[in-house]
C-alpha atoms as a PDB file:
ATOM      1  CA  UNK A   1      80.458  84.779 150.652  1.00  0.00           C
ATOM      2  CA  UNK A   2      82.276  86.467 148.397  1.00  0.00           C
ATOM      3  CA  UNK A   3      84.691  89.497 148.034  1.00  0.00           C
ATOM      4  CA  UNK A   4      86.635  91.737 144.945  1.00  0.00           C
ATOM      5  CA  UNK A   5      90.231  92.265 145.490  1.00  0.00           C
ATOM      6  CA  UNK A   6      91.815  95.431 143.066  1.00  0.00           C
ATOM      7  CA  UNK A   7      94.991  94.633 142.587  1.00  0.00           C
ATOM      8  CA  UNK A   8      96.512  98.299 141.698  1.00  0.00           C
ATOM      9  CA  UNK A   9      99.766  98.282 138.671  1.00  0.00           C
ATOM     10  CA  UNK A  10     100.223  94.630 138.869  1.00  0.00           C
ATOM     11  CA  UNK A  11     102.370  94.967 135.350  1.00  0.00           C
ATOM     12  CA  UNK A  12     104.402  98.020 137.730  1.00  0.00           C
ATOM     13  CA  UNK A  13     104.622  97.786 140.854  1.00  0.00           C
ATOM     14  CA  UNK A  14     105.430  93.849 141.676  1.00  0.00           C
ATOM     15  CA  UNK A  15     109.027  93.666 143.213  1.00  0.00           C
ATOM     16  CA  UNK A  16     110.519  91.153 145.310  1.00  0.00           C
ATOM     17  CA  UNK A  17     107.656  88.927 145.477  1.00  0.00           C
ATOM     18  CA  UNK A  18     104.872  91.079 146.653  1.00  0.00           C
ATOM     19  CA  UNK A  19     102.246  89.414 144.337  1.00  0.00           C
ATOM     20  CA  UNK A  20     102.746  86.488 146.588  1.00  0.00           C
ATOM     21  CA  UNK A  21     100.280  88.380 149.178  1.00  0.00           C
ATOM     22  CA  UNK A  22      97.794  88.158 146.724  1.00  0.00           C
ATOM     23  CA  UNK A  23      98.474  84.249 146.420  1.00  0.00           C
ATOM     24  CA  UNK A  24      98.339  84.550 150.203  1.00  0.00           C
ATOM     25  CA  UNK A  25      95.013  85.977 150.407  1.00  0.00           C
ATOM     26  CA  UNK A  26      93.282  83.538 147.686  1.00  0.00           C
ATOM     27  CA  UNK A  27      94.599  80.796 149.398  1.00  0.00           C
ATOM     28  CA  UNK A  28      92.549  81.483 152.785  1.00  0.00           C
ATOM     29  CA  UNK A  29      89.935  82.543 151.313  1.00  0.00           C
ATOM     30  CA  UNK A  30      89.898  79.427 149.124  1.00  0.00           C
ATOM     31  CA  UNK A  31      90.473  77.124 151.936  1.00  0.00           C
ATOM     32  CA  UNK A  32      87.060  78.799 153.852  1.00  0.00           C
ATOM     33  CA  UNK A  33      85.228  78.375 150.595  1.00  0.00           C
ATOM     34  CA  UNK A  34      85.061  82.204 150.236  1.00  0.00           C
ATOM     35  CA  UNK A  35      85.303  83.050 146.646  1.00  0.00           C
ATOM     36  CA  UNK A  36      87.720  86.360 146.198  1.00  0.00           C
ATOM     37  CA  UNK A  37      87.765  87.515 142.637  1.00  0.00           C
ATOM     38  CA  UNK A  38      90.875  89.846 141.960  1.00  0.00           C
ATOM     39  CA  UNK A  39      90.976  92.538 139.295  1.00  0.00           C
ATOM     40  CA  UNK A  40      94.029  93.994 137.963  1.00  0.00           C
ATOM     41  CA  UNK A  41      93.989  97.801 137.639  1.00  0.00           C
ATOM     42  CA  UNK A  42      96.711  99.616 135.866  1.00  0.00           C
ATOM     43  CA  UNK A  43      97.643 103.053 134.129  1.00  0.00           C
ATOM     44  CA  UNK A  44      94.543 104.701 132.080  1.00  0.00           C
ATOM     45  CA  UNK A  45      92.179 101.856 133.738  1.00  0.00           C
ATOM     46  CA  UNK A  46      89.211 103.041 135.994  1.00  0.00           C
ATOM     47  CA  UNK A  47      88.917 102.359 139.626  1.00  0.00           C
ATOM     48  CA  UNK A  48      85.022 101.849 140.187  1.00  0.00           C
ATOM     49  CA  UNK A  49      83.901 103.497 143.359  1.00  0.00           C
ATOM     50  CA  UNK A  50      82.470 100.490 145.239  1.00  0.00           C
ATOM     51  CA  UNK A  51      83.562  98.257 143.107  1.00  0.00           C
ATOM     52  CA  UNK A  52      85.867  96.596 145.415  1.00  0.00           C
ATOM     53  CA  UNK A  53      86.603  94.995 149.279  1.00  0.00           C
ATOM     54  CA  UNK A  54      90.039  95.197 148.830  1.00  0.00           C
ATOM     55  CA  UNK A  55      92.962  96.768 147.704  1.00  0.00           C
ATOM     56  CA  UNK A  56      96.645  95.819 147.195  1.00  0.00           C
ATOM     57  CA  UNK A  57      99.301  97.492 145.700  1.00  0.00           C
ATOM     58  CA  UNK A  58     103.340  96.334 145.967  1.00  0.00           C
ATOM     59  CA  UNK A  59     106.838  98.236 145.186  1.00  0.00           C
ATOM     60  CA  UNK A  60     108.920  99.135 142.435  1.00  0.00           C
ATOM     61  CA  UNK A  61     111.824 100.915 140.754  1.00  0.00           C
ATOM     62  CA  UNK A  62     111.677 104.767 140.734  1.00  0.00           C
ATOM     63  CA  UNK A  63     110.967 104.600 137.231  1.00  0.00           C
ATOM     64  CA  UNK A  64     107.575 102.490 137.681  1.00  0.00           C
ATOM     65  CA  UNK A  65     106.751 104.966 140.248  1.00  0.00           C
ATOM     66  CA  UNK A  66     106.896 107.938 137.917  1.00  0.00           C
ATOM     67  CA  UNK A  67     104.001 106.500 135.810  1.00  0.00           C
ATOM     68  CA  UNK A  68     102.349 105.405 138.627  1.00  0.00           C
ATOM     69  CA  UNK A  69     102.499 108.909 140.730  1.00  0.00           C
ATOM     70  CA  UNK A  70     100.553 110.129 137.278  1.00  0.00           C
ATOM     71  CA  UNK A  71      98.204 107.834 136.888  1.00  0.00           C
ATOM     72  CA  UNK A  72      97.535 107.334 140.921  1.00  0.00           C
ATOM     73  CA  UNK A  73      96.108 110.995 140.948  1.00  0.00           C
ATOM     74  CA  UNK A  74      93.079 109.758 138.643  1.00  0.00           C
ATOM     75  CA  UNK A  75      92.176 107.201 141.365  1.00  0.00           C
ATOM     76  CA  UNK A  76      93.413 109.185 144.303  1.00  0.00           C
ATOM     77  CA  UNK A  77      89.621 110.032 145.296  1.00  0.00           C
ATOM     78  CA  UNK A  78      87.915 106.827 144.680  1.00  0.00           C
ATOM     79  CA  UNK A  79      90.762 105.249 147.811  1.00  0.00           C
ATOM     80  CA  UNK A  80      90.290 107.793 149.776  1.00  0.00           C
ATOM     81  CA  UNK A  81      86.678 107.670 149.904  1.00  0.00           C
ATOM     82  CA  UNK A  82      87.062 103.721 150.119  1.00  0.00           C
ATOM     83  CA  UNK A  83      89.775 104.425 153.113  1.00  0.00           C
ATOM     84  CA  UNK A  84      87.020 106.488 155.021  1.00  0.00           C
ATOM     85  CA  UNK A  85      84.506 103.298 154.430  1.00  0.00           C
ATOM     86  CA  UNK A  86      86.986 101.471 156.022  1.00  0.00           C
ATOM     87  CA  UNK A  87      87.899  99.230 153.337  1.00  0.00           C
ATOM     88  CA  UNK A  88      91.572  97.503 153.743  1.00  0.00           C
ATOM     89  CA  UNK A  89      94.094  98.240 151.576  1.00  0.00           C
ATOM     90  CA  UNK A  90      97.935  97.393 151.951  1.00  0.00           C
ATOM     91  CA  UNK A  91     100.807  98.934 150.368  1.00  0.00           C
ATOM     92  CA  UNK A  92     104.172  97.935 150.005  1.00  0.00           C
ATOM     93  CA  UNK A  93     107.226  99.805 149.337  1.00  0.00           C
ATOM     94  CA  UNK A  94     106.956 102.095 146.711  1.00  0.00           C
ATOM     95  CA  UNK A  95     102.829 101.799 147.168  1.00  0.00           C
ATOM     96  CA  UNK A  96     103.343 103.276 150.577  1.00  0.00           C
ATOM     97  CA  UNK A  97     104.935 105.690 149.728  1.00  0.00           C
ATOM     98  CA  UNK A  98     102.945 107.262 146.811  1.00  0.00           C
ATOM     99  CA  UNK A  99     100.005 106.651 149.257  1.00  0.00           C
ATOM    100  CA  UNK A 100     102.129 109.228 151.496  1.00  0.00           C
ATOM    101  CA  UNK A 101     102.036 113.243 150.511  1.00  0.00           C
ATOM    102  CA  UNK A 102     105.065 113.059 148.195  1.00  0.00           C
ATOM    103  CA  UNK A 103     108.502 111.011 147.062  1.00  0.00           C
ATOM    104  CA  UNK A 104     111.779 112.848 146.886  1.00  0.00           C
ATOM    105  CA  UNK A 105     113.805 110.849 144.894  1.00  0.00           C
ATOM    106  CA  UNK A 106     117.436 111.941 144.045  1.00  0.00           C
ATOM    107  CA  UNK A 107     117.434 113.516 140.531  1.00  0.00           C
ATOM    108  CA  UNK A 108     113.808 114.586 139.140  1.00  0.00           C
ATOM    109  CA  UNK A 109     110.924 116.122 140.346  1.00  0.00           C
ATOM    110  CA  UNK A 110     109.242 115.585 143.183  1.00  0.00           C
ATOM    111  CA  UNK A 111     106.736 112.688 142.810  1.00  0.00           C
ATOM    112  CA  UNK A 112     103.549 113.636 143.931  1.00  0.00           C
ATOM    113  CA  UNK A 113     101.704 110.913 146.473  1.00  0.00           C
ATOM    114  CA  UNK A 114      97.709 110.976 147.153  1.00  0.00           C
ATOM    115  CA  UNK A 115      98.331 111.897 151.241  1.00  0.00           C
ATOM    116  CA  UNK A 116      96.127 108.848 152.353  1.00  0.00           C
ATOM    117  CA  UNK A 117      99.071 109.032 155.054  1.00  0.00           C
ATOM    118  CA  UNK A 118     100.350 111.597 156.462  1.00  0.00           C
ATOM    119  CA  UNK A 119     104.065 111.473 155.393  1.00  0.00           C
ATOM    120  CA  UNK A 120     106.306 111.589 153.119  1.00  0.00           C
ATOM    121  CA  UNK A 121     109.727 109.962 151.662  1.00  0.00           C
ATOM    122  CA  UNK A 122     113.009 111.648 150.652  1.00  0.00           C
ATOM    123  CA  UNK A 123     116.042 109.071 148.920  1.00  0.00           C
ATOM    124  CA  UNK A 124     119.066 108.834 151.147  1.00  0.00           C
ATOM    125  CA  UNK A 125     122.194 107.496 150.485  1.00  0.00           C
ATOM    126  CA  UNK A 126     122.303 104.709 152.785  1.00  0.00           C
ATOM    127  CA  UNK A 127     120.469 101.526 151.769  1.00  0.00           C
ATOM    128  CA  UNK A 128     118.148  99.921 154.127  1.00  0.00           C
ATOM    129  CA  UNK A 129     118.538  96.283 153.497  1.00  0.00           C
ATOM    130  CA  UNK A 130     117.778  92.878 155.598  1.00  0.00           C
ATOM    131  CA  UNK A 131     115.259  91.334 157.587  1.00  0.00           C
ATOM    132  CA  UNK A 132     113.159  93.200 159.951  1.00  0.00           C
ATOM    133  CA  UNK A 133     110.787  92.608 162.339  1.00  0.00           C
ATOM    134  CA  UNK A 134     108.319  94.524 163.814  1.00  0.00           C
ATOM    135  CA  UNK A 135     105.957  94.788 166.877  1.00  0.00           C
ATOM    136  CA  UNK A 136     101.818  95.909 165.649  1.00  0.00           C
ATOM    137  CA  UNK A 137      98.731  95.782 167.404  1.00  0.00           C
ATOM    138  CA  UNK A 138      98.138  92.066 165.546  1.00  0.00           C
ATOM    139  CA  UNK A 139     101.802  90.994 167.636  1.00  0.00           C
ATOM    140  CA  UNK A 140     104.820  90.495 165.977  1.00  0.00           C
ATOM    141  CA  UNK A 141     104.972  91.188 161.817  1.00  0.00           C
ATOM    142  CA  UNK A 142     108.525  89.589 159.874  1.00  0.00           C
ATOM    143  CA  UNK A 143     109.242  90.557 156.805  1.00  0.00           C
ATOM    144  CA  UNK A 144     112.319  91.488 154.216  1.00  0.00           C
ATOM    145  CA  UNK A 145     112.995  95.642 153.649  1.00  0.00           C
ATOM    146  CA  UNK A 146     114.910  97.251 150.609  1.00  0.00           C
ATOM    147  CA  UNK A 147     114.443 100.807 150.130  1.00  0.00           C
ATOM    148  CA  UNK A 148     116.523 103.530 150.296  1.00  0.00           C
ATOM    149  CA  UNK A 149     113.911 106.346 151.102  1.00  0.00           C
ATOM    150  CA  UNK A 150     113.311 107.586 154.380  1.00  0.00           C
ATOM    151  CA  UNK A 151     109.491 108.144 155.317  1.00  0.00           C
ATOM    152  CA  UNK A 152     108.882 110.678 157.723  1.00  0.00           C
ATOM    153  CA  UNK A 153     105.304 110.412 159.724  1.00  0.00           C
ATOM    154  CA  UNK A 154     103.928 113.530 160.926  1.00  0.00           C
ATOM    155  CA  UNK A 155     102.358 111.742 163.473  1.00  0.00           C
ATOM    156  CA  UNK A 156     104.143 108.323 165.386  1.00  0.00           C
ATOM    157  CA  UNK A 157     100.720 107.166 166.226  1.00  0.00           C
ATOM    158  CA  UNK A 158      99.819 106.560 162.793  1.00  0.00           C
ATOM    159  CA  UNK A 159     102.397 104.036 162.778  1.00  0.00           C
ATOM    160  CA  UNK A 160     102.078 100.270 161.786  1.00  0.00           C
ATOM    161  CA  UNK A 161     104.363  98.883 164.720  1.00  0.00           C
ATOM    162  CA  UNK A 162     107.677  99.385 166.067  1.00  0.00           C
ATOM    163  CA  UNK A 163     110.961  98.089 165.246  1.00  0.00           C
ATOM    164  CA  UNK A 164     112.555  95.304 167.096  1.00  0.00           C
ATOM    165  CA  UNK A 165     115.073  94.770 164.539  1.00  0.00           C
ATOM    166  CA  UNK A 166     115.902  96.417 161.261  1.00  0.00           C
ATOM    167  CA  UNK A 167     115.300  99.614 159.259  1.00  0.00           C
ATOM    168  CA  UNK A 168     111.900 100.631 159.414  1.00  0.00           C
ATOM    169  CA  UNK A 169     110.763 103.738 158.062  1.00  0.00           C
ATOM    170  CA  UNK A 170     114.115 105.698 158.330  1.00  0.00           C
ATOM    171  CA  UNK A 171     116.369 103.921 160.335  1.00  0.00           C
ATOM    172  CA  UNK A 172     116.007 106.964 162.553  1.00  0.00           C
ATOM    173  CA  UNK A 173     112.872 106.658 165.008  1.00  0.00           C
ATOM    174  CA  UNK A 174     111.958 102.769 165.264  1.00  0.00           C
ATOM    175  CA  UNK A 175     108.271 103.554 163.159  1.00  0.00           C
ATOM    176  CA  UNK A 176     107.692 101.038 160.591  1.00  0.00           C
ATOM    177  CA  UNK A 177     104.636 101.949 158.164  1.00  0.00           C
ATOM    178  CA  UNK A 178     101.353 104.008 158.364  1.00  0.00           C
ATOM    179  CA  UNK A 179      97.896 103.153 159.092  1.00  0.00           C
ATOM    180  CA  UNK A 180      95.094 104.676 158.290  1.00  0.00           C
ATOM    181  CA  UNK A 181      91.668 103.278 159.154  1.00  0.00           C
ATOM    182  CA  UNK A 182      91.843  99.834 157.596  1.00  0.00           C
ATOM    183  CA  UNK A 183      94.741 100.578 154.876  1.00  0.00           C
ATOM    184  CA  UNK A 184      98.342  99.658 155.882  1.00  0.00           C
ATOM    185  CA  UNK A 185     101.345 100.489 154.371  1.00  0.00           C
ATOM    186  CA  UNK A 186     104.732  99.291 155.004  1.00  0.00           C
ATOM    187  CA  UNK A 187     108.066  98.044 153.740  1.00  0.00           C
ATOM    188  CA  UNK A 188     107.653  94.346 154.527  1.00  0.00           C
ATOM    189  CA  UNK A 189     108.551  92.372 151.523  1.00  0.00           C
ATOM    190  CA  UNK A 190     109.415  88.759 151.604  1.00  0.00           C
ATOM    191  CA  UNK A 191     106.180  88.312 150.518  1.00  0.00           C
ATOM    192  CA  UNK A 192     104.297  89.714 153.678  1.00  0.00           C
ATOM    193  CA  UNK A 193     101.264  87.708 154.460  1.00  0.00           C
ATOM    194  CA  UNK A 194     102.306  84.299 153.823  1.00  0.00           C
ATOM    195  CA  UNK A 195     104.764  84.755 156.691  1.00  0.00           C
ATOM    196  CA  UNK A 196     101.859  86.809 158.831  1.00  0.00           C
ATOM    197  CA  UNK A 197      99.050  84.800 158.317  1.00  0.00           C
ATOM    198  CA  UNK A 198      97.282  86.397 161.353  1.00  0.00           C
ATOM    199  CA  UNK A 199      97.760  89.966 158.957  1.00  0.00           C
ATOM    200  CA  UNK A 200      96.062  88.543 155.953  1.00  0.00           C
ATOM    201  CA  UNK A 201      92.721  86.947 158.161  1.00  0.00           C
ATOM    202  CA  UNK A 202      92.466  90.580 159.629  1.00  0.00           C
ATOM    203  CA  UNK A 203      92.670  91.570 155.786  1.00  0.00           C
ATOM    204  CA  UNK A 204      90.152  88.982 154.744  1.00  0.00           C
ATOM    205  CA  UNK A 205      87.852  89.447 158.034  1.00  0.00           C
ATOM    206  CA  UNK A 206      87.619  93.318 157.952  1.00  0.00           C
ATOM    207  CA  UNK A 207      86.840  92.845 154.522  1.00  0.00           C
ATOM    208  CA  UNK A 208      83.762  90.118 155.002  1.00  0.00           C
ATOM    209  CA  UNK A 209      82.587  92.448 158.273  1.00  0.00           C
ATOM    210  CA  UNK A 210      82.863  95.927 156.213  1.00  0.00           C
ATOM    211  CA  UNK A 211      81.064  94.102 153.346  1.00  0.00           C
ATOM    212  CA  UNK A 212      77.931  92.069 155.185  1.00  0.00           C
ATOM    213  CA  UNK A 213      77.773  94.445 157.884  1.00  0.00           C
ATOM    214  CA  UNK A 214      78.087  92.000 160.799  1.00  0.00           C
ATOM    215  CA  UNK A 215      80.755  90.264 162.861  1.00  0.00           C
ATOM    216  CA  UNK A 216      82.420  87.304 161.049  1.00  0.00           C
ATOM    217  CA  UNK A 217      84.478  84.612 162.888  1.00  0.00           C
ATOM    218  CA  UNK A 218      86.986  83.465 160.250  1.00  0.00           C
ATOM    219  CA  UNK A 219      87.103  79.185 160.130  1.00  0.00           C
ATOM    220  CA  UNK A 220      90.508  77.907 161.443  1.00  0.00           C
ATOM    221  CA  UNK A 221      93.133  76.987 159.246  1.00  0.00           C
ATOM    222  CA  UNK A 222      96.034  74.135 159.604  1.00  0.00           C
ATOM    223  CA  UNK A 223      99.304  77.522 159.933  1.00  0.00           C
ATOM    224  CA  UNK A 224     102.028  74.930 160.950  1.00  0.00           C
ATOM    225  CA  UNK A 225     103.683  75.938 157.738  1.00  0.00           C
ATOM    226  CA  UNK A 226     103.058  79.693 157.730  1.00  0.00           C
ATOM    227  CA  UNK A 227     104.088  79.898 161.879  1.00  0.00           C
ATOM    228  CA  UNK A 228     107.344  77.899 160.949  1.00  0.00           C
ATOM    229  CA  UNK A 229     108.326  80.260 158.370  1.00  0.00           C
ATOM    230  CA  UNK A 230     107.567  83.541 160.393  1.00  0.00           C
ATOM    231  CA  UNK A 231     109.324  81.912 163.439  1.00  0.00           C
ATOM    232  CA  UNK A 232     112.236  81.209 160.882  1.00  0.00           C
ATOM    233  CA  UNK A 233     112.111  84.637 159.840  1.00  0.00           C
ATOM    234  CA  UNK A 234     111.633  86.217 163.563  1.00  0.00           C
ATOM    235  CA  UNK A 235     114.503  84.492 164.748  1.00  0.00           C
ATOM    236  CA  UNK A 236     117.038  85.886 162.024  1.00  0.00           C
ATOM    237  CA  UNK A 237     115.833  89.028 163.029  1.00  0.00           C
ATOM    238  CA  UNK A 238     116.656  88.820 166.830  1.00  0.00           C
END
């Protein structure tokens, strides 16, 4: 089996680690002998309808996301179209947020998102900083969040999880993130999935079911490592 990962503004958007989720994912897929090709995709490059099983795009500095709110809009109708075929995609940080309706930073223009979720971000003063932990559907998520944005969900449900400790989306209402269908976004740096291995084998196994059109049962893997860290991680965050 095989599957294509895009990799969206590796050269941008690739702060605080995040491309170690992508290390994360070829790892497991690796160790089950499933061979995951990943393709970067940047500004002026073209995003292939079907052309990918995958998606994965991280954070940066308000500056990266001006060229990337641009460019994004060339490629917003390709992910939405692979969002309603249930693809997975996961965004982090600054990803999520263009993935939102909009991005109110504090000078300049409003930065137009591609409203794959519904909500939207507006800069605050306070920075959100520390570890944070969070409580999904797949159990309990750690992770690292630095943003100063707020993101504002027009609906709760949409969520990713709720915060047990930390930040979150605004500090305000205990929502962390936004799902919609398969594509997640969130503020979990750290890097994400190599903490939350149970995350990245719902990544890779929605990805191998969407793909082959049946149910796959995902081969074992040794996690003592990857369970130490995010009980490391989960108890600084208590």
């Amino acid at each position: 089996m095989e599957l294509t990962l895009v990799h969206l503004y590796p050269d941008l958007m690739n702060i605080y680690g995040d491309r170690g989720n992508i290390a994360a994912l070829a790892y497991r897929c690796r160790q089950r002998k499933i061979n995951l090709k990943v393709k970067a995709v940047s500004v002026n490059d073209r995003l292939t309808p079907g052309s990918f099983d995958l998606l994965f795009a991280g954070g940066g500095q308000d500056r990266q996301q001006i060229v990337v709110s641009r460019d994004l809009k060339t490629k917003a109708k390709v992910i939405h179209q692979a969002a309603d075929a249930d693809i997975p995609m996961l965004t982090i940080c600054g990803s999520y947020q263009l993935f939102g309706e909009y991005f109110q930073p504090f000078s300049g223009p409003k930065l137009s998102g591609i409203g794959l979720f519904k909500a939207y971000t507006i800069a605050s003063k306070k920075r959100k900083i520390g570890n944070i932990l969070v409580q999904s559907r797949w159990g309990e998520l750690v992770g690292f969040e630095n943003h100063s944005g707020n993101t504002w969900l027009k609906d709760k449900n949409q969520a990713l999880g709720q915060v047990i400790h930390g930040f979150g989306n605004n500090g305000h209402d205990q929502t962390e993130g936004a799902i919609y269908n398969h594509a997640l976004g969130c503020y979990l740096h750290g890097s994400l999935l190599p903490k939350n291995p149970h995350l990245a084998d719902y990544l890779i196994r929605t990805a191998l079911e969407i793909k082959y059109k049946k149910t796959i049962k995902l081969q074992p893997l040794n996690d003592e490592f990857e369970w130490q860290a995010h009980r490391t991680s989960a108890k600084i965050g208590r």
